[in-house]
Protein backbone atom coordinates (compact mmCIF):
# COMPACT_ATOMS: atom_id res chain seq x y z
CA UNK A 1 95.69 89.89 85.97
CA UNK A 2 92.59 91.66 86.59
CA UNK A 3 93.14 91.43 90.44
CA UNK A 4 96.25 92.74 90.31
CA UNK A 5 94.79 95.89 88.22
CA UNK A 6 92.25 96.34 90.20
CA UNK A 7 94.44 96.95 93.27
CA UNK A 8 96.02 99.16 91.58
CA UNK A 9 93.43 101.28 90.02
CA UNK A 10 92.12 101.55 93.51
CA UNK A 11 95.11 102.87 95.19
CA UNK A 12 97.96 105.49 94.79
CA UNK A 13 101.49 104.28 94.63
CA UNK A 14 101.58 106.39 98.01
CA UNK A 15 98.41 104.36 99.33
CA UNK A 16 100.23 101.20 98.23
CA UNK A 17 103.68 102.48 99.96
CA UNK A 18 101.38 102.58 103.42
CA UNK A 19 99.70 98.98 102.83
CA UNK A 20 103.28 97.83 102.46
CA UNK A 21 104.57 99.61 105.68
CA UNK A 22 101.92 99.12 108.01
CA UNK A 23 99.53 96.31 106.57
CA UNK A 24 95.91 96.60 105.78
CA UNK A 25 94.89 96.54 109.34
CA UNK A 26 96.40 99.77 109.42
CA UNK A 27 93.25 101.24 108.09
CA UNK A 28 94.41 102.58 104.70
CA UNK A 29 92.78 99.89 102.57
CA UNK A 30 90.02 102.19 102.56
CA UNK A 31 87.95 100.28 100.09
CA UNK A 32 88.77 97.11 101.80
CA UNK A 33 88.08 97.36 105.38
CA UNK A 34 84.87 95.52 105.88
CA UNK A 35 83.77 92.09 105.53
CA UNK A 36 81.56 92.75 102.71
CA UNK A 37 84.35 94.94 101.19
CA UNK A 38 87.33 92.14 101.06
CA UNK A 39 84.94 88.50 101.13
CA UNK A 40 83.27 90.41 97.40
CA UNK A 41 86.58 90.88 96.16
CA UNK A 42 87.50 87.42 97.28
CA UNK A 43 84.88 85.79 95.71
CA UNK A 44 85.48 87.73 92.39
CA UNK A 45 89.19 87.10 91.95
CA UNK A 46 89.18 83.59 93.99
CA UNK A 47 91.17 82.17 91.60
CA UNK A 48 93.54 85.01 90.65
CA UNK A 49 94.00 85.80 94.45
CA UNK A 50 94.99 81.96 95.50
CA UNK A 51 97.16 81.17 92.80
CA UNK A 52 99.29 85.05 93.17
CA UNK A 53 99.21 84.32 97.07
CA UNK A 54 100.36 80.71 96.62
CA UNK A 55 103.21 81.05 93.69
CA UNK A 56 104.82 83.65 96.29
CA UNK A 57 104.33 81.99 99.72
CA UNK A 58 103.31 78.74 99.09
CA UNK A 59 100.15 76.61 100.60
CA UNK A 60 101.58 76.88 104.03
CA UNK A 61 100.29 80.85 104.35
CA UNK A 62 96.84 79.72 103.51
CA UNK A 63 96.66 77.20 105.68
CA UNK A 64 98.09 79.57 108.58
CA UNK A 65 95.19 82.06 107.36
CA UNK A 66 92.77 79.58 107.85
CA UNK A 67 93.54 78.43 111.69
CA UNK A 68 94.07 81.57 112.39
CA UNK A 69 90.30 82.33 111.46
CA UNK A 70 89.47 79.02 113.35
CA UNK A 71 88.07 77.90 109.90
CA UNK A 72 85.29 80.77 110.08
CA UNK A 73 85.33 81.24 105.97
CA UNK A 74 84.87 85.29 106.47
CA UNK A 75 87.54 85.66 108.72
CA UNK A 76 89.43 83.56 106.20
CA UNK A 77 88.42 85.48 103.27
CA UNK A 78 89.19 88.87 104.85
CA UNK A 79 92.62 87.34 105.34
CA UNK A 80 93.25 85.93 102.26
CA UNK A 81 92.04 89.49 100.45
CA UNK A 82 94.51 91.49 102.91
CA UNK A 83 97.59 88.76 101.92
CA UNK A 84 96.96 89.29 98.38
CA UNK A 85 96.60 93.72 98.71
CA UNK A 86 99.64 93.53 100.65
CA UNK A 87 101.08 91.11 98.20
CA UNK A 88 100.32 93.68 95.63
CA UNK A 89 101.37 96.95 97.61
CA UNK A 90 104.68 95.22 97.85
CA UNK A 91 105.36 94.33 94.42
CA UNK A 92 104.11 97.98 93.57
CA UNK A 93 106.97 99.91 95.61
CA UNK A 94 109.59 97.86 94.68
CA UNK A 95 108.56 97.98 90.86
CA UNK A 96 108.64 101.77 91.15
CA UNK A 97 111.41 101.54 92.75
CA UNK A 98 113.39 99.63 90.49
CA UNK A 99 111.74 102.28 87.58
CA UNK A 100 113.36 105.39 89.82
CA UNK A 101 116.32 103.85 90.08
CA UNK A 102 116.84 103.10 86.21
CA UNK A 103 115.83 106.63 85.22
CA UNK A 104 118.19 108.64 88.00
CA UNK A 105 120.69 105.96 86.19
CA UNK A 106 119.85 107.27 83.04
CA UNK A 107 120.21 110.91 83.68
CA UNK A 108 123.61 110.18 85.65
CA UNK A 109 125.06 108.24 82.21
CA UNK A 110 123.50 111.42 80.14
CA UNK A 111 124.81 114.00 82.14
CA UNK A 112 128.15 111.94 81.94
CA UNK A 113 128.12 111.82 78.69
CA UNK A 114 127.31 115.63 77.91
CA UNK A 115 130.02 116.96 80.17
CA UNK A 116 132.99 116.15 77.98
C-alpha cells in the first residue's frame, strides 16, 4: 500500500497519535494542510485512498464527504485525503499499541519465568 507508507514515512508515530486525537484540521498534518497539498495526494493514491476509506466505512462516508463539500471536487478531495490520514493515524496507534502491549507481556512472562 504505497498510500499507506507514505503516511507513514511522513509522520512520527507521535504526529500520527495527534491526527488521531484531534483530526487533521487540527493543524498537525503539516504536509497536508493546503488544497494543493491533500487534492496531489488524492489524485496520486485515488484508488488506494477510496478503496482503504470504503472497506472501513463503507460508501455512505463518501457520499457524506461529498454534500458536505456541496459537490465542489476540492473541497471533496481535501476531505477524502483527511478521512484516509486519519484512517491511517488510527490504525498506526492502535498497531503500536497492540506491539507495546505484547512486548511488556513478554518481559512480564520472562521475568516470571527467571524468578524461580
Amino acid at each position: 500500500m504505497d498510500a499507506i507508507k507514505k503516511i507513514k514515512e511522513i509522520y512520527t508515530l507521535e504526529e500520527l497519535k495527534e491526527i488521531a486525537d484531534h483530526g487533521c484540521q487540527s493543524g498537525v498534518c503539516h504536509e497536508h494542510i493546503y488544497y494543493g497539498n491533500t487534492v496531489q495526494f488524492y489524485d496520486e493514491y485515488e484508488t488506494e485512498i477510496l478503496d482503504e476509506l470504503v472497506l472501513n466505512y463503507g460508501y455512505d462516508l463518501l457520499n457524506d464527504l461529498f454534500k458536505d463539500a456541496d459537490a465542489n471536487l476540492t473541497c471533496y478531495k481535501n476531505s477524502v485525503t483527511w478521512a484516509f490520514i486519519e484512517l491511517v493515524a488510527f490504525d498506526a496507534v492502535a498497531e503500536a499499541e497492540n506491539e507495546a502491549l505484547l512486548e511488556a507481556d513478554k518481559i512480564a512472562e520472562y521475568m516470571t519465568a527467571n524468578i524461580y
